[in-house]
Protein backbone atom coordinates (compact mmCIF):
# COMPACT_ATOMS: atom_id res chain seq x y z
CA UNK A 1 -55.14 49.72 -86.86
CA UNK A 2 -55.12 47.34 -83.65
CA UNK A 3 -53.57 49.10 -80.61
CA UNK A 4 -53.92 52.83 -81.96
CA UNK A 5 -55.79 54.09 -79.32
CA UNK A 6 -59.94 53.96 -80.77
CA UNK A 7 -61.21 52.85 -77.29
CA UNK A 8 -59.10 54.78 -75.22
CA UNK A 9 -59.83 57.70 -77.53
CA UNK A 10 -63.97 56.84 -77.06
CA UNK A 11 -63.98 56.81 -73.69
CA UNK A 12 -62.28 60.55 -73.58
CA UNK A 13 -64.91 61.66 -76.31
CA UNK A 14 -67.51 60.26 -73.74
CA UNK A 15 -66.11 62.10 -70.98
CA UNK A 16 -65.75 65.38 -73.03
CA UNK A 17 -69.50 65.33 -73.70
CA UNK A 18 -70.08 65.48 -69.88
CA UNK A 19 -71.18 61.43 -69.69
CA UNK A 20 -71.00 60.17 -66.00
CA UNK A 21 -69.57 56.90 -65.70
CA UNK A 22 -73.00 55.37 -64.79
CA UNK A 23 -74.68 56.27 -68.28
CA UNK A 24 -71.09 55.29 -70.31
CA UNK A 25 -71.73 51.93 -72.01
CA UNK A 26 -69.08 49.47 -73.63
CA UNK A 27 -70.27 46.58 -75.47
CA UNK A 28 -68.00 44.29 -77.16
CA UNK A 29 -69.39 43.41 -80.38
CA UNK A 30 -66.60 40.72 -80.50
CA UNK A 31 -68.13 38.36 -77.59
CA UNK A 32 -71.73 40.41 -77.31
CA UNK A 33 -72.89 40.77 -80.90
CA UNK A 34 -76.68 38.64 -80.92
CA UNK A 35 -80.26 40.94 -82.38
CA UNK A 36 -81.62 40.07 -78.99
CA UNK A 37 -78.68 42.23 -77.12
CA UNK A 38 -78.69 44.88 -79.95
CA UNK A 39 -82.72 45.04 -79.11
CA UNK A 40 -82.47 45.11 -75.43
CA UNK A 41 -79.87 48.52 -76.26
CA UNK A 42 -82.54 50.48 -78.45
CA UNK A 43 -85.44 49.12 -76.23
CA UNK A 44 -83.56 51.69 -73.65
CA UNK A 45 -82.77 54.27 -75.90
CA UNK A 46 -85.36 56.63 -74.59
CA UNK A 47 -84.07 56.45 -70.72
CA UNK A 48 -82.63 59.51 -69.69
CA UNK A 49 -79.35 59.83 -67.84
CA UNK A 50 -78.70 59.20 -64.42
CA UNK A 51 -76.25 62.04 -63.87
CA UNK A 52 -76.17 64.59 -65.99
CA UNK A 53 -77.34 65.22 -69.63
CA UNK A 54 -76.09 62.56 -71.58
CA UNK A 55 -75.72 58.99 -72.27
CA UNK A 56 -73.03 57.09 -74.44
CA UNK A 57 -72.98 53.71 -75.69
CA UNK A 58 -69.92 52.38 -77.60
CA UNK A 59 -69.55 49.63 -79.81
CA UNK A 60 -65.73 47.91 -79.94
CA UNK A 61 -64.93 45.58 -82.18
CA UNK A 62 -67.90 46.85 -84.09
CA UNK A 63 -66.86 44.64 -87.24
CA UNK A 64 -67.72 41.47 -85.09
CA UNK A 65 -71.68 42.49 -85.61
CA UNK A 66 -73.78 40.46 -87.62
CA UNK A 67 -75.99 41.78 -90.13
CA UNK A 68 -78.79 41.58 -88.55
CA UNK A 69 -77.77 43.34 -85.68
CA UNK A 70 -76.67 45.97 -88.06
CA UNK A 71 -79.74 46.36 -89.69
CA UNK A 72 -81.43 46.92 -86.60
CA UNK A 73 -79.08 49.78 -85.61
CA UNK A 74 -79.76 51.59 -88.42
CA UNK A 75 -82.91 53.58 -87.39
CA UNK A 76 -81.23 54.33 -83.34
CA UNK A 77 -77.88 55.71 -85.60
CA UNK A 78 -80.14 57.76 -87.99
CA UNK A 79 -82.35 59.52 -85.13
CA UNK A 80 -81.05 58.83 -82.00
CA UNK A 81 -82.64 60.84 -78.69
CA UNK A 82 -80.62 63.43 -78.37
CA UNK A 83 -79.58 63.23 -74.80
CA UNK A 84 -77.87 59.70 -76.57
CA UNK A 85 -74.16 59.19 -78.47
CA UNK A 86 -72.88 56.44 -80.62
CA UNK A 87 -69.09 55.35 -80.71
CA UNK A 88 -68.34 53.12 -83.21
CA UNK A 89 -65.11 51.54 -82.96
CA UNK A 90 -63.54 49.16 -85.88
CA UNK A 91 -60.37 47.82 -86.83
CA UNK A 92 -62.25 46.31 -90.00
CA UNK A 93 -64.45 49.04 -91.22
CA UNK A 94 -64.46 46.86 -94.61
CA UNK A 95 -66.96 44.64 -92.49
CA UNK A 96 -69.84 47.32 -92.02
CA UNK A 97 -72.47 47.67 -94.32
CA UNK A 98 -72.48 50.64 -96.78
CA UNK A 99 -75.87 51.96 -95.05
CA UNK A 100 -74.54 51.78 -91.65
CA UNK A 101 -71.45 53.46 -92.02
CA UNK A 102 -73.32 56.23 -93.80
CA UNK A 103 -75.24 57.03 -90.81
CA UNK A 104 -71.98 57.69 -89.02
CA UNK A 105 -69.18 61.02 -88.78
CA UNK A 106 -65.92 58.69 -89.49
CA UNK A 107 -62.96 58.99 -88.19
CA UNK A 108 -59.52 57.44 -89.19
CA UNK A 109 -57.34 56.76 -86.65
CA UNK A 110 -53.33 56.04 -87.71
CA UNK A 111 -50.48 54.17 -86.48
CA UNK A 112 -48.22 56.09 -84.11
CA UNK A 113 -44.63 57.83 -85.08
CA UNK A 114 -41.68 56.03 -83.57
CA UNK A 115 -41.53 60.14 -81.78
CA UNK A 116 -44.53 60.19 -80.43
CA UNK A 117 -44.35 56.17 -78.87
CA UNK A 118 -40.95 57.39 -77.51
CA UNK A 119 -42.14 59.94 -75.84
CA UNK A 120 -45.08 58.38 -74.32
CA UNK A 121 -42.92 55.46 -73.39
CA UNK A 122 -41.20 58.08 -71.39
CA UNK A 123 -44.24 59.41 -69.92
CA UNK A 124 -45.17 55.79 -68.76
CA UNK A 125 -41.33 55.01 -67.17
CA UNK A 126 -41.49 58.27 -65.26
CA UNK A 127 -44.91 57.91 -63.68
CA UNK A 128 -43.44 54.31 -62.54
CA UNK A 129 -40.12 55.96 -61.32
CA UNK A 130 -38.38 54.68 -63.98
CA UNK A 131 -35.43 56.56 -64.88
CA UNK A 132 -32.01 56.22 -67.32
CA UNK A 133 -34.13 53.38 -68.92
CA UNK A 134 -31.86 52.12 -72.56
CA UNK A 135 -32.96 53.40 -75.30
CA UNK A 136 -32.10 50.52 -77.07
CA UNK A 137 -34.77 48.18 -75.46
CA UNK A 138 -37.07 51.15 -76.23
CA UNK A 139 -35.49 50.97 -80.05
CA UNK A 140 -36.55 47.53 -80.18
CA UNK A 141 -39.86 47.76 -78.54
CA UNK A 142 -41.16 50.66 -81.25
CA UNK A 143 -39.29 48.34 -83.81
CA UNK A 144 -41.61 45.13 -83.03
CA UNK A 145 -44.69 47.10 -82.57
CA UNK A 146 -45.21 48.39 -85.69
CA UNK A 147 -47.18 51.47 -84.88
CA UNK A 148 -49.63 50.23 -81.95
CA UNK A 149 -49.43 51.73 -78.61
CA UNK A 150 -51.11 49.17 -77.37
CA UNK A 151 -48.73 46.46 -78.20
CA UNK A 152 -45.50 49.03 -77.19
CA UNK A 153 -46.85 49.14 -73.66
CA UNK A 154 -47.32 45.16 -73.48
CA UNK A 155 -43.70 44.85 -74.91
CA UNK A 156 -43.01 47.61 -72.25
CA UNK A 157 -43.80 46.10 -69.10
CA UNK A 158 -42.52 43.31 -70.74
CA UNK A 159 -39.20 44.59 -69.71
CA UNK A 160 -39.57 47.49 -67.64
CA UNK A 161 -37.71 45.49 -64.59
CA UNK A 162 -34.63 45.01 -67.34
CA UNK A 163 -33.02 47.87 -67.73
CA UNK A 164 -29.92 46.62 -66.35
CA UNK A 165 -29.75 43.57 -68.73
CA UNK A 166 -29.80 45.07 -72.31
CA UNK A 167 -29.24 42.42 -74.04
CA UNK A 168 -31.65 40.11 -72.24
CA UNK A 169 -34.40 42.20 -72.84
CA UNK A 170 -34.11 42.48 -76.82
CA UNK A 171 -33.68 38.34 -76.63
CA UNK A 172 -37.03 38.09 -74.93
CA UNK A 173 -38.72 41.11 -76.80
CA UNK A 174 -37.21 39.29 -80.18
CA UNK A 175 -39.73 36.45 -79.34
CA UNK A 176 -42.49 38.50 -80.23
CA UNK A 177 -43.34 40.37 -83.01
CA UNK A 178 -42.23 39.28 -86.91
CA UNK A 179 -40.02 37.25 -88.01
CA UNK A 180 -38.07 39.79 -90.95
CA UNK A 181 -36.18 36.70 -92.69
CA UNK A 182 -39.64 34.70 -92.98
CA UNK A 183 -41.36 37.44 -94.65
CA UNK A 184 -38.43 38.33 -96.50
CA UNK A 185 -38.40 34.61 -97.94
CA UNK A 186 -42.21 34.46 -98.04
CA UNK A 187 -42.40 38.08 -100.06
CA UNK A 188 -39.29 36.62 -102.38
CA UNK A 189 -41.15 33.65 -103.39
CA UNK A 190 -44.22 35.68 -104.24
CA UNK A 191 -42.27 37.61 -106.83
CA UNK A 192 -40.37 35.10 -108.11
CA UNK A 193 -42.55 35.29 -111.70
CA UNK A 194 -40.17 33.27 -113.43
CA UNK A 195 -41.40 30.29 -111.78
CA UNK A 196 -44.87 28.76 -112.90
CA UNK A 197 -47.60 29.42 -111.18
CA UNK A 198 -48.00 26.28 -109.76
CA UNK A 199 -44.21 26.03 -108.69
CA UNK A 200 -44.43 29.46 -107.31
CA UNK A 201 -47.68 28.55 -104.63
CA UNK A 202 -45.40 25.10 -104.01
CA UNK A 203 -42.80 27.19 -102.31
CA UNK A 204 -44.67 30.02 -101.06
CA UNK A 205 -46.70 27.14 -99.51
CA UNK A 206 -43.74 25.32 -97.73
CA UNK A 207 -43.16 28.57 -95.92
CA UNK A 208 -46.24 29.36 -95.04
CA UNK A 209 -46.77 25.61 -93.42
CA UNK A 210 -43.68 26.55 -91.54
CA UNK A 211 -44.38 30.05 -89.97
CA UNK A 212 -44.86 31.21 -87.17
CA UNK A 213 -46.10 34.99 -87.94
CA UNK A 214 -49.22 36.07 -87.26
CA UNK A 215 -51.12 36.99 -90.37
CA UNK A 216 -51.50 40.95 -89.74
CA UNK A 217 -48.19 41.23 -88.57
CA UNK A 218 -46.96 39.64 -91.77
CA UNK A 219 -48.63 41.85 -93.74
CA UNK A 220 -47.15 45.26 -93.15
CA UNK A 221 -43.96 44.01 -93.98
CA UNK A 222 -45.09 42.25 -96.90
CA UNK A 223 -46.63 45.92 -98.52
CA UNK A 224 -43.41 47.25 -97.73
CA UNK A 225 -41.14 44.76 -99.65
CA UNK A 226 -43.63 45.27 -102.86
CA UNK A 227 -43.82 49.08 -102.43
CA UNK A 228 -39.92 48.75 -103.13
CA UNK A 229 -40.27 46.10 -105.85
CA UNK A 230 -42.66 48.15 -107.16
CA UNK A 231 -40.73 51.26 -107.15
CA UNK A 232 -37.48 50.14 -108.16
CA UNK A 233 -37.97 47.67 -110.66
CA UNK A 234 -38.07 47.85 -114.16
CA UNK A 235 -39.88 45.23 -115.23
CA UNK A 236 -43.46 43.49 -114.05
CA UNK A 237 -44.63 46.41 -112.64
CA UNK A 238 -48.54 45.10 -113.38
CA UNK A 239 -47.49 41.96 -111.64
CA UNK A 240 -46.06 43.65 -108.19
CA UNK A 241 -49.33 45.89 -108.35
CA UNK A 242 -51.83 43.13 -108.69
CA UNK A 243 -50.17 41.15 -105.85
CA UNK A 244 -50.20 43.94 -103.63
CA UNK A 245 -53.46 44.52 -103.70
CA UNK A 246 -54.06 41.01 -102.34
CA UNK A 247 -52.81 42.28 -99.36
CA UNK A 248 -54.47 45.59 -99.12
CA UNK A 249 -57.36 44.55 -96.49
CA UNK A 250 -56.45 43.99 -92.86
CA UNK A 251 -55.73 40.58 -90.95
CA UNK A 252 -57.21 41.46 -87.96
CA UNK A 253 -60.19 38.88 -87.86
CA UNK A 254 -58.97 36.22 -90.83
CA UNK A 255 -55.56 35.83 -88.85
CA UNK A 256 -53.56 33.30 -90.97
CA UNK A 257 -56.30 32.13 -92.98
CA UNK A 258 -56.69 35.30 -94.48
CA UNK A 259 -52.79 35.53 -94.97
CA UNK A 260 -52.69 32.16 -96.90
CA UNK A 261 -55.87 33.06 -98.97
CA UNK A 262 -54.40 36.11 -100.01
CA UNK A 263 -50.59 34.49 -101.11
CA UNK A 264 -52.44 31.73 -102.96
CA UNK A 265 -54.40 34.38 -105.14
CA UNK A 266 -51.38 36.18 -105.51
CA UNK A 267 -49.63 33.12 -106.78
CA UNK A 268 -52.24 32.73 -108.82
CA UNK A 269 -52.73 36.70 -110.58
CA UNK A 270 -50.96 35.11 -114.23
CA UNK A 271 -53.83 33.40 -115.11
CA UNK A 272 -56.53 35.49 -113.88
């Protein structure tokens, strides 16, 4: 997921080998992603380090390569020098071909506990002097988050100058993050199989033209309110399983889009 930590966690592994900074390499796949820049990197394969006895080179955003420039990684993952390391960092693995992830050791990386962001949260407000800080802006924070580090620290210095205005902090925090009783309606118009088809992607339409959610952040909460559906119900049970799995693949890179493509199929699962 977005915000876990991959990057962070690369550039340690990089260190751990014994890279100097000098031979580390970061390339963005999301911006930097063209054959003729994927070239240029396996034309230099064969340097040797400058310091030391290894180079890494680490792809983020690695689902942002084309498929050419995948293709022509293939032979520098499958034998690469061995004073060289790949990273390969991905919050769409879905995206990478079959043959390139093969070539690779993977890795999953998960969403943080609410324990373990609290305690790093803590970590973070006592480096910065930080102390007493409410623990229900830091409630909140973990609460809007959903699982990402990355976004916890964002929503944390957000607010870190706050702690003396409780209430003013989980206003501003409440700005970000999902909306619970648009989802809610969204997810209860999904379900709502008594309705035609057609009636049913009417609705679920009108909401989506009005929301403000971002399409990843949408969908968490979305699995969740099916899971229980799903679980509790005694009735449809085929119907709660096949929209789920509309919603199975990440948002990351389709954004909205990929939200409203998936509700419209799901809409749409009676006739299929």
């Amino acid at each position: 997921p977005s915000g876990c930590g991959k990057t962070t966690l690369g550039r340690i592994i990089a260190r751990g080998l014994g890279c100097h900074p000098d031979d580390f390499k970061e390339v963005n796949t999301a911006s930097d992603r063209s054959i003729k820049g994927i070239r240029s990197i396996l034309d230099d394969l064969h340097y040797t380090p400058m310091h030391g006895k290894k180079r890494v080179i680490m792809f983020d955003e690695a689902h942002g390569l084309l498929a050419p420039s995948q293709e022509a990684l293939l032979k520098g993952l499958e034998e690469p020098p061995s004073h060289i390391h790949f990273i390969i960092c991905t919050t769409n693995p879905e995206a990478l071909k079959d043959t390139f992830k093969r070539r690779c050791h993977i890795y999953r990386m998960d969403s943080l506990t609410s324990s373990k962001m609290i305690k790093h949260m803590k970590v973070i407000l006592k480096a910065e002097k930080v102390e007493n800080y409410p623990s229900e802006i830091l409630d909140k924070i973990i609460e809007i988050s959903e699982g990402s580090l990355g976004i916890a620290l964002k929503n944390l210095d957000m607010v870190i100058d706050m702690k003396d205005d409780i209430k003013g902090a989980i206003e501003l925090l409440g700005t970000t993050g999902s909306s619970k009783k648009e989802v809610k309606e969204l997810c209860q118009g999904l379900v709502n199989f008594d309705l035609p088809d057609d009636a049913r992607w009417r609705r679920v339409k009108s909401l989506l033209n009005n929301m403000k959610t971002d399409g990843e952040s949408a969908r968490r909460p979305i699995l969740g309110y099916l899971q229980t559906c799903l679980l509790t119900t005694t009735k449809d049970h085929e119907f709660y399983a096949m929209v789920m799995d509309e919603f199975r693949h990440n948002f990351y890179d389709s954004g909205k889009m990929g939200l409203c493509l998936a509700c419209f199929k799901a809409c749409f699962i009676s006739e299929e």
